[in-house]
PDB file of N, CA and C in Angstrom:
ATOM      1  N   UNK A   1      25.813 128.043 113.902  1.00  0.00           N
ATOM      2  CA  UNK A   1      26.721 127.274 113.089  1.00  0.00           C
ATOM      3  C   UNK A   1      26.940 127.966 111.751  1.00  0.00           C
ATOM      4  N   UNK A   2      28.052 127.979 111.488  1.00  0.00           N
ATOM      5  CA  UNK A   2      28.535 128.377 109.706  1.00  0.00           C
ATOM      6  C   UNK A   2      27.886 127.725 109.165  1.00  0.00           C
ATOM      7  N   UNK A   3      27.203 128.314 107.597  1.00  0.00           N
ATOM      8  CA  UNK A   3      26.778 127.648 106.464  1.00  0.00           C
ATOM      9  C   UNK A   3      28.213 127.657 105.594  1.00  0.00           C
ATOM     10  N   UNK A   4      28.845 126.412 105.702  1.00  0.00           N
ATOM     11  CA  UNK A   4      29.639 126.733 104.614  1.00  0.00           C
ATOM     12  C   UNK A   4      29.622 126.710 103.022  1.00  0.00           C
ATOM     13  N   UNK A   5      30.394 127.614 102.377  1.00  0.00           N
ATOM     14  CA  UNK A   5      30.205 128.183 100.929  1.00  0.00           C
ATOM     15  C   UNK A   5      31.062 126.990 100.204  1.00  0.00           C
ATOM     16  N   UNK A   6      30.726 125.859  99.062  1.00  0.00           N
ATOM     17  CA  UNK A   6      31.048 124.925  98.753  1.00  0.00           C
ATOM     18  C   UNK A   6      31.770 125.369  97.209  1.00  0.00           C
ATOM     19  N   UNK A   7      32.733 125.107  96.782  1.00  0.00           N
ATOM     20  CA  UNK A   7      33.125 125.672  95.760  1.00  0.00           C
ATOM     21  C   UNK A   7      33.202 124.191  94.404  1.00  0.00           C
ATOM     22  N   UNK A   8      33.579 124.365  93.249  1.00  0.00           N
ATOM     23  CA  UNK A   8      33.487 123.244  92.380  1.00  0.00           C
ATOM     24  C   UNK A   8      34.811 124.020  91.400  1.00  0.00           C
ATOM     25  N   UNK A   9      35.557 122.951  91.334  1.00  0.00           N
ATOM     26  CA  UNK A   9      36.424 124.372  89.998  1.00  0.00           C
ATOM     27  C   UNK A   9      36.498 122.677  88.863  1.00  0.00           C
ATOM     28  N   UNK A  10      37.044 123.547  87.284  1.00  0.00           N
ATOM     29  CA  UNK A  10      37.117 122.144  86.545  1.00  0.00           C
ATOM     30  C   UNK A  10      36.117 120.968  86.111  1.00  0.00           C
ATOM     31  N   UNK A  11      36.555 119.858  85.979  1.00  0.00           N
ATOM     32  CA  UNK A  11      34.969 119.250  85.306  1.00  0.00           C
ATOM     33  C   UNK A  11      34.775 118.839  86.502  1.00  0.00           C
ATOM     34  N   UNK A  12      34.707 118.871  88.077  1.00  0.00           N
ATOM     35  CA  UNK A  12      33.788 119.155  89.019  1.00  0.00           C
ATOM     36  C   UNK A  12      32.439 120.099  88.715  1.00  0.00           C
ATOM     37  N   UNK A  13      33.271 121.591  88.416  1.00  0.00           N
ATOM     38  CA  UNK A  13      32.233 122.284  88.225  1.00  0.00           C
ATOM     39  C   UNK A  13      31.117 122.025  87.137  1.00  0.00           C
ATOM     40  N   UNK A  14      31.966 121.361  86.022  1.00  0.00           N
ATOM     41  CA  UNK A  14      31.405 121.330  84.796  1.00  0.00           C
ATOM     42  C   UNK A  14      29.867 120.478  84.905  1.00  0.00           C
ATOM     43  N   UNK A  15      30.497 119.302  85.755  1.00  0.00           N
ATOM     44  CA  UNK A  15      29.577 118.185  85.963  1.00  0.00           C
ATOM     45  C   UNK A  15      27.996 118.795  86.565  1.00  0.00           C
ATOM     46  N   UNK A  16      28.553 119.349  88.147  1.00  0.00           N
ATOM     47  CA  UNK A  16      27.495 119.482  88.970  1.00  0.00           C
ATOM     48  C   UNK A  16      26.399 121.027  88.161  1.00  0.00           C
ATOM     49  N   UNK A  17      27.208 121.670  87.580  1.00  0.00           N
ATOM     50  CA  UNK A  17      26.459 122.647  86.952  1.00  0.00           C
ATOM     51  C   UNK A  17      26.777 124.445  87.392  1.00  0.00           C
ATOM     52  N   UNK A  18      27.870 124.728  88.560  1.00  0.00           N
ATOM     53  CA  UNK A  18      27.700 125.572  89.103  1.00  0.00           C
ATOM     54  C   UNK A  18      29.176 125.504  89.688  1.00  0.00           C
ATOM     55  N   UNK A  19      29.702 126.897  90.026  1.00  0.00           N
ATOM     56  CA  UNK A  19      30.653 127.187  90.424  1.00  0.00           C
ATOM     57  C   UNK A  19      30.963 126.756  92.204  1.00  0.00           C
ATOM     58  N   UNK A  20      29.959 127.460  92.853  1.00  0.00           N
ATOM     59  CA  UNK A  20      29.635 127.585  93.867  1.00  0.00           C
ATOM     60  C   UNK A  20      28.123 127.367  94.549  1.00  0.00           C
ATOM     61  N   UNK A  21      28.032 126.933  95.984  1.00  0.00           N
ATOM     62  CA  UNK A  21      26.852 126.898  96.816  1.00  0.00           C
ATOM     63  C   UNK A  21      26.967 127.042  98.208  1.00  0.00           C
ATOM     64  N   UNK A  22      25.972 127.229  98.753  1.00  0.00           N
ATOM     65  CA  UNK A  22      26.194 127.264 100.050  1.00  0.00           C
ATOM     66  C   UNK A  22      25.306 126.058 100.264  1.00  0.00           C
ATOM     67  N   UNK A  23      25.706 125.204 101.775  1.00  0.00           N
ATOM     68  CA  UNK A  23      24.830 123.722 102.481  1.00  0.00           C
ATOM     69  C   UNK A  23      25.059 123.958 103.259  1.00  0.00           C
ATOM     70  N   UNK A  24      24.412 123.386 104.239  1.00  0.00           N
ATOM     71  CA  UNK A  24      24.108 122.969 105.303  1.00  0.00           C
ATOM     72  C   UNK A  24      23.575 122.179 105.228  1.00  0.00           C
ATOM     73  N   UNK A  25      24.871 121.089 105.547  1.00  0.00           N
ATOM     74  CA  UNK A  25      24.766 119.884 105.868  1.00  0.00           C
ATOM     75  C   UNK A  25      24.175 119.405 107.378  1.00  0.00           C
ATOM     76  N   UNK A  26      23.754 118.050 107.548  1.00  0.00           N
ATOM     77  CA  UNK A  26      23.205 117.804 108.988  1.00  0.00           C
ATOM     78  C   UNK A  26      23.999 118.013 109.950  1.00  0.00           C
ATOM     79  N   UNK A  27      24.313 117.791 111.038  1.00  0.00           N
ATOM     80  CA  UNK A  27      25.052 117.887 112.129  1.00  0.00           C
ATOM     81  C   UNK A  27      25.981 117.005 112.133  1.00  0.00           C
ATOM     82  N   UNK A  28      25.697 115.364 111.782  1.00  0.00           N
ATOM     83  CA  UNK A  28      26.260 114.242 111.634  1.00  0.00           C
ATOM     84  C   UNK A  28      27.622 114.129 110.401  1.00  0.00           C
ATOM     85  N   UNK A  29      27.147 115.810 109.649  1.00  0.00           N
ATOM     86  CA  UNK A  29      28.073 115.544 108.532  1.00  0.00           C
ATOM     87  C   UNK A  29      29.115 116.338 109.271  1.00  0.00           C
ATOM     88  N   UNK A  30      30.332 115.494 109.087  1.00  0.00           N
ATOM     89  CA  UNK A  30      31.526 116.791 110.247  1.00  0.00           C
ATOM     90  C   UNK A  30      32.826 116.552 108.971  1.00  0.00           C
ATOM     91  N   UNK A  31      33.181 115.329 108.425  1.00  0.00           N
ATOM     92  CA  UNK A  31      34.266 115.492 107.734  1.00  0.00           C
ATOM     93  C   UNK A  31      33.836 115.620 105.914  1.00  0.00           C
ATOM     94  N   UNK A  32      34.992 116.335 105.497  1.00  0.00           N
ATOM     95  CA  UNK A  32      35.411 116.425 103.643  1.00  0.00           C
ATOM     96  C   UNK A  32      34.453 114.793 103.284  1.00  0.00           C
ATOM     97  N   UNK A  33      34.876 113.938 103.483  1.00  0.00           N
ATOM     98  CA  UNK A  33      34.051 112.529 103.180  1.00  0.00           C
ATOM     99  C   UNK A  33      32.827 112.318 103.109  1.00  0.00           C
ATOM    100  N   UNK A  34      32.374 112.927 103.930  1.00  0.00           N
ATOM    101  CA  UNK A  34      31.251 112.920 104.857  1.00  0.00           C
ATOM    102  C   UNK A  34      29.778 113.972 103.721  1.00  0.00           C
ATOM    103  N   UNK A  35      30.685 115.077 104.315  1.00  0.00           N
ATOM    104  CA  UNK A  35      30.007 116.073 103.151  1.00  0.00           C
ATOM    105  C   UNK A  35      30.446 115.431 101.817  1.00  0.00           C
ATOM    106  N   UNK A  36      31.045 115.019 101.217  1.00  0.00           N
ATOM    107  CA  UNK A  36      30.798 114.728  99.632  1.00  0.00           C
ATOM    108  C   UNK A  36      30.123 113.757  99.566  1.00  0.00           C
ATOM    109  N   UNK A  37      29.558 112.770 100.062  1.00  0.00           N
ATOM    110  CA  UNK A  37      28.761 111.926 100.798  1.00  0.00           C
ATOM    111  C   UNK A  37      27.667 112.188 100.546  1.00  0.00           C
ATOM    112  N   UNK A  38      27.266 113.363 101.163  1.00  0.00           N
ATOM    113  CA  UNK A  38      25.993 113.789 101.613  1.00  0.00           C
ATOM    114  C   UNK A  38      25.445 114.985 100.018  1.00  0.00           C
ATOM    115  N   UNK A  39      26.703 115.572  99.677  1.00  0.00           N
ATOM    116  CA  UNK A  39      26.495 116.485  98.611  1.00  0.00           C
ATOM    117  C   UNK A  39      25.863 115.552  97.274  1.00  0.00           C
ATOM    118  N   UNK A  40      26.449 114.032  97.565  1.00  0.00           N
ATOM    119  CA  UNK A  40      25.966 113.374  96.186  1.00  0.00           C
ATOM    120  C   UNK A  40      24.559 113.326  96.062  1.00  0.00           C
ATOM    121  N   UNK A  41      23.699 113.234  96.479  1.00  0.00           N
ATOM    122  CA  UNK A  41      22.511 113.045  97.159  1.00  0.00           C
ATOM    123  C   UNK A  41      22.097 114.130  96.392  1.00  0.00           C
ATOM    124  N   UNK A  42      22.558 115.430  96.157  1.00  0.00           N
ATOM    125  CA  UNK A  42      21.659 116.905  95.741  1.00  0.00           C
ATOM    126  C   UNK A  42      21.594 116.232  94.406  1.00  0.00           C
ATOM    127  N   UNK A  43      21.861 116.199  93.492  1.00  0.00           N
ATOM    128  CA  UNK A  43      21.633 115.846  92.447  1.00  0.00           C
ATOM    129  C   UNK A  43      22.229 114.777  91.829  1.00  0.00           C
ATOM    130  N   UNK A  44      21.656 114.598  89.993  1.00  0.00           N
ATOM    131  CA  UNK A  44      22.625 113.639  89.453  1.00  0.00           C
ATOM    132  C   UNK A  44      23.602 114.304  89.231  1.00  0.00           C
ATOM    133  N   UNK A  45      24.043 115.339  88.689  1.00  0.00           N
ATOM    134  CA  UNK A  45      25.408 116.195  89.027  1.00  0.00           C
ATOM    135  C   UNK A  45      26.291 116.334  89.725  1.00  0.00           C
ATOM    136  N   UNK A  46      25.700 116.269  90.907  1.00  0.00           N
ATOM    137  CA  UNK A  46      26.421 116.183  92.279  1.00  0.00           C
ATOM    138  C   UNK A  46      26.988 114.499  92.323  1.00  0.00           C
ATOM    139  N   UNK A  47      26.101 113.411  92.119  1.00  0.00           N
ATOM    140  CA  UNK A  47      26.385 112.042  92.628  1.00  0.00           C
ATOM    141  C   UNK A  47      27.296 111.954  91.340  1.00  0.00           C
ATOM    142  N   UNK A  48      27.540 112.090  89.869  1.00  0.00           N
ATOM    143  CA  UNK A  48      28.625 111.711  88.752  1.00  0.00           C
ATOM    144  C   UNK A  48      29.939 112.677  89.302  1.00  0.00           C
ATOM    145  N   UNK A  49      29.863 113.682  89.553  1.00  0.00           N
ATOM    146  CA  UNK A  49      30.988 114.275  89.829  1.00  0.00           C
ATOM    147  C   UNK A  49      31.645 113.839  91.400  1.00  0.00           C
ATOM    148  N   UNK A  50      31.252 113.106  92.447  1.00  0.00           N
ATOM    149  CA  UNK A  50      31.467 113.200  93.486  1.00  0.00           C
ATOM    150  C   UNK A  50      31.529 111.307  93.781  1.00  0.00           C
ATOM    151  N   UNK A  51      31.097 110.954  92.557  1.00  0.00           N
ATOM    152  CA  UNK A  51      31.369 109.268  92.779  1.00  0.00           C
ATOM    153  C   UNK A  51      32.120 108.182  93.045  1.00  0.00           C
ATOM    154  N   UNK A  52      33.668 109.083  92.920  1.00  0.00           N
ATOM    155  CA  UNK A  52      34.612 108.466  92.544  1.00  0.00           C
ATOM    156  C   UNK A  52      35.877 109.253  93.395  1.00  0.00           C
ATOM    157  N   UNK A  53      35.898 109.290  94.873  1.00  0.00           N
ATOM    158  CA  UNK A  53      36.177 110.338  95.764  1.00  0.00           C
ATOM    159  C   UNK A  53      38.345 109.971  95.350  1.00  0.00           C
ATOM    160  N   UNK A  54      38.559 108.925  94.493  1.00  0.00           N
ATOM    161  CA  UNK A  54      40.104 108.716  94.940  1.00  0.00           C
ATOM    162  C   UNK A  54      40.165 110.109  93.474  1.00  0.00           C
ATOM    163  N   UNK A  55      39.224 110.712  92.715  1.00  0.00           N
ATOM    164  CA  UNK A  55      39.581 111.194  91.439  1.00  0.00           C
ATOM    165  C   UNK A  55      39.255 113.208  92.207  1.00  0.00           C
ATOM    166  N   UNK A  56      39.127 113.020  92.991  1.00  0.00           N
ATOM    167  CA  UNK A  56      38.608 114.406  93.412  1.00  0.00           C
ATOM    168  C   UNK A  56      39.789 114.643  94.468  1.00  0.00           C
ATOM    169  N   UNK A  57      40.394 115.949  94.523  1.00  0.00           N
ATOM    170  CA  UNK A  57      40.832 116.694  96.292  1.00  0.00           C
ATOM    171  C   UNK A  57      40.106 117.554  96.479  1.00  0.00           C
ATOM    172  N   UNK A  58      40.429 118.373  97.940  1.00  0.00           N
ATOM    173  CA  UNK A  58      39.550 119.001  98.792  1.00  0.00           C
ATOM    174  C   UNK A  58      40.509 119.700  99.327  1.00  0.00           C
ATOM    175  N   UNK A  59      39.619 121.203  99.742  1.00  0.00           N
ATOM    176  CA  UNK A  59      40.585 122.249 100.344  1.00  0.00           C
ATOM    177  C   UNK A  59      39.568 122.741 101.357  1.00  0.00           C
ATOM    178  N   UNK A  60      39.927 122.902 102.669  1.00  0.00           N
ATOM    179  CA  UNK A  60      39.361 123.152 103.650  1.00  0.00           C
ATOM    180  C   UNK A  60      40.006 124.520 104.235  1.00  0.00           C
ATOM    181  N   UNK A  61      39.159 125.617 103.867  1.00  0.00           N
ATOM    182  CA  UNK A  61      38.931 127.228 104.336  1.00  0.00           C
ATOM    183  C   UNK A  61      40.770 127.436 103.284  1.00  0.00           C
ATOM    184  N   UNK A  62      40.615 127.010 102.243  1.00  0.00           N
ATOM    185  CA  UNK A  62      41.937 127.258 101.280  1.00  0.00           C
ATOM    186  C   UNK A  62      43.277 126.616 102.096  1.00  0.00           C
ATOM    187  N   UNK A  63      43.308 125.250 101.948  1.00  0.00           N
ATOM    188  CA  UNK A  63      44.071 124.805 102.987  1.00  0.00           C
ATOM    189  C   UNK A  63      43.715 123.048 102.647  1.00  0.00           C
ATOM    190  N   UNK A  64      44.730 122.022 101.488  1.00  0.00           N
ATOM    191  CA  UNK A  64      44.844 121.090 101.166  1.00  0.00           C
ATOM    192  C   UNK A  64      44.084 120.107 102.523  1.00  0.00           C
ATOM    193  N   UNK A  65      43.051 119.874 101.974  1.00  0.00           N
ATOM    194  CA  UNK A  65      42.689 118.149 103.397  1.00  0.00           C
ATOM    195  C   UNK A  65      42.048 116.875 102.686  1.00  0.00           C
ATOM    196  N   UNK A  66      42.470 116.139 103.439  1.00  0.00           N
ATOM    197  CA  UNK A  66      41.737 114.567 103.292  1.00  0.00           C
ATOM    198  C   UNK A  66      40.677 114.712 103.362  1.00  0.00           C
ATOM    199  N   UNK A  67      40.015 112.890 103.563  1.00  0.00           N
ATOM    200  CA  UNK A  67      38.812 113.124 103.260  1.00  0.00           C
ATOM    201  C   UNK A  67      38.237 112.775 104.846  1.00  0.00           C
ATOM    202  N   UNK A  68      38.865 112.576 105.314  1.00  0.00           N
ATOM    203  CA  UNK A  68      38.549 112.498 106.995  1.00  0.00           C
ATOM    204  C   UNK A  68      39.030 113.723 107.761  1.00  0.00           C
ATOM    205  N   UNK A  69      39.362 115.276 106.736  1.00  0.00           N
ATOM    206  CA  UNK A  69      39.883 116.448 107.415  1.00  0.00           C
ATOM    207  C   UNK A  69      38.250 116.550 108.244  1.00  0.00           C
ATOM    208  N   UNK A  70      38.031 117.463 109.277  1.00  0.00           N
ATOM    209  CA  UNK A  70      37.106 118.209 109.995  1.00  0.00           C
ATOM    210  C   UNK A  70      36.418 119.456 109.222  1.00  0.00           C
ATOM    211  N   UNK A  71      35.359 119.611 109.086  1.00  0.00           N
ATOM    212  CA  UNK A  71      34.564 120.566 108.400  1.00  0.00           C
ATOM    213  C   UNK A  71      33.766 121.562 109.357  1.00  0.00           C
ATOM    214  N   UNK A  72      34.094 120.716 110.709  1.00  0.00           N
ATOM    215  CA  UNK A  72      33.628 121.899 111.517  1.00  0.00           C
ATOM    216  C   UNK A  72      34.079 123.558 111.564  1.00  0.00           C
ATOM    217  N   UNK A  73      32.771 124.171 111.357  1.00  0.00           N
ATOM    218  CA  UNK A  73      33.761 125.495 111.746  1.00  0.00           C
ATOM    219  C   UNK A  73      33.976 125.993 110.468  1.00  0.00           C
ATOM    220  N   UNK A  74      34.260 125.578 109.120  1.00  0.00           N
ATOM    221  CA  UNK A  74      34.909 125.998 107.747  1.00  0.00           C
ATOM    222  C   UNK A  74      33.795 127.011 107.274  1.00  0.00           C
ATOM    223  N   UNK A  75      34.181 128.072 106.764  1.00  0.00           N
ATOM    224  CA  UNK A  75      33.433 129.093 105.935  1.00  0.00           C
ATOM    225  C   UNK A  75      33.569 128.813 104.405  1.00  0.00           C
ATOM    226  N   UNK A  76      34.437 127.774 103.975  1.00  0.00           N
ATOM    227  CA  UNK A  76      34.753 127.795 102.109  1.00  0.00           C
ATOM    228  C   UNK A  76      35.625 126.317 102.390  1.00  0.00           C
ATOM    229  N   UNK A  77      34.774 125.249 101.884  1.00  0.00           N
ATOM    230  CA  UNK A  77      35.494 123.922 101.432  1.00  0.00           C
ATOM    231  C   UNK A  77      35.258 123.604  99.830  1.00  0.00           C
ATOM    232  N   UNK A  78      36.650 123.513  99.144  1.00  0.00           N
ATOM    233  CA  UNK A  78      36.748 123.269  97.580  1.00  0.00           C
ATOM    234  C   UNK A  78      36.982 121.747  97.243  1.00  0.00           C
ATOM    235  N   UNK A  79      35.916 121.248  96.451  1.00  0.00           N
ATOM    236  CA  UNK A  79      36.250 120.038  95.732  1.00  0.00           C
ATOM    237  C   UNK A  79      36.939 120.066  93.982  1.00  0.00           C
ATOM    238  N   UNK A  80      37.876 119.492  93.697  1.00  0.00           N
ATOM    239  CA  UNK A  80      38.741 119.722  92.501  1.00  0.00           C
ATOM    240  C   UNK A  80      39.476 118.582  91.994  1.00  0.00           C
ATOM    241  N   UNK A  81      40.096 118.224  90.669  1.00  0.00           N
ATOM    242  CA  UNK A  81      40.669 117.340  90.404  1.00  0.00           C
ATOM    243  C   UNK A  81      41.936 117.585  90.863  1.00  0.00           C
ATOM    244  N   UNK A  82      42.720 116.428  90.838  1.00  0.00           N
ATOM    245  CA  UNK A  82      44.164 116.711  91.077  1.00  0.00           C
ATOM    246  C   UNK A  82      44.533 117.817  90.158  1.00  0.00           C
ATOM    247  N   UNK A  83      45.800 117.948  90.675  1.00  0.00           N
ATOM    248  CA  UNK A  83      46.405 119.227  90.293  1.00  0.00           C
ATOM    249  C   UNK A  83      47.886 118.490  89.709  1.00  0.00           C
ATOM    250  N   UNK A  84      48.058 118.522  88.263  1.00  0.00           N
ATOM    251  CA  UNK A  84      49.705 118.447  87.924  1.00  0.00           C
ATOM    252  C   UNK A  84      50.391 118.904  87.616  1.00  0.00           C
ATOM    253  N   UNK A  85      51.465 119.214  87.793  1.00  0.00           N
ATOM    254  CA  UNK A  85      52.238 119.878  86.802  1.00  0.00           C
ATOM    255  C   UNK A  85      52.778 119.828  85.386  1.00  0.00           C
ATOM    256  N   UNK A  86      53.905 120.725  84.999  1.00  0.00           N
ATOM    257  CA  UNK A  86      54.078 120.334  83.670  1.00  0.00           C
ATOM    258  C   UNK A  86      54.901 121.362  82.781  1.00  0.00           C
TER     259      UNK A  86
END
């Protein structure tokens, strides 16, 4: 199975402390939801930045997904604030 490489950009990153990680998550963890779910759990960093899932998106292998996208299989899933323009 892939360990996938977890990325943080913005006060995601700011929060949890770190740009990037690699997890391996359980088997049971399969979707974006799921894993941020499970990522809150690593720390208090992880659970303030990841608490509030309608304030966060997600990019699966660089590629916009929900939070019920599939994580199977992904080498690089990004958690981030919205994005606006301007």
């Amino acid at each position: 199975m892939t360990v996938p490489t977890i990325l943080y950009f913005a006060w995601v990153r700011d929060m949890i402390g770190t740009a990037e990680e690699s997890a391996d998550p359980p088997a049971d963890v399969t979707t974006v939801g799921a894993l941020a779910a499970w990522l809150a759990g690593r720390s208090e960093g992880h659970r303030a930045a990841l608490a509030d899932l309608t304030r966060i998106r997600a990019a699966v292998d660089q590629q916009f997904a929900d939070l019920d996208a599939s994580i199977e299989g992904a080498r690089e899933i990004a958690f981030f604030p919205p994005v606006t323009g301007g």
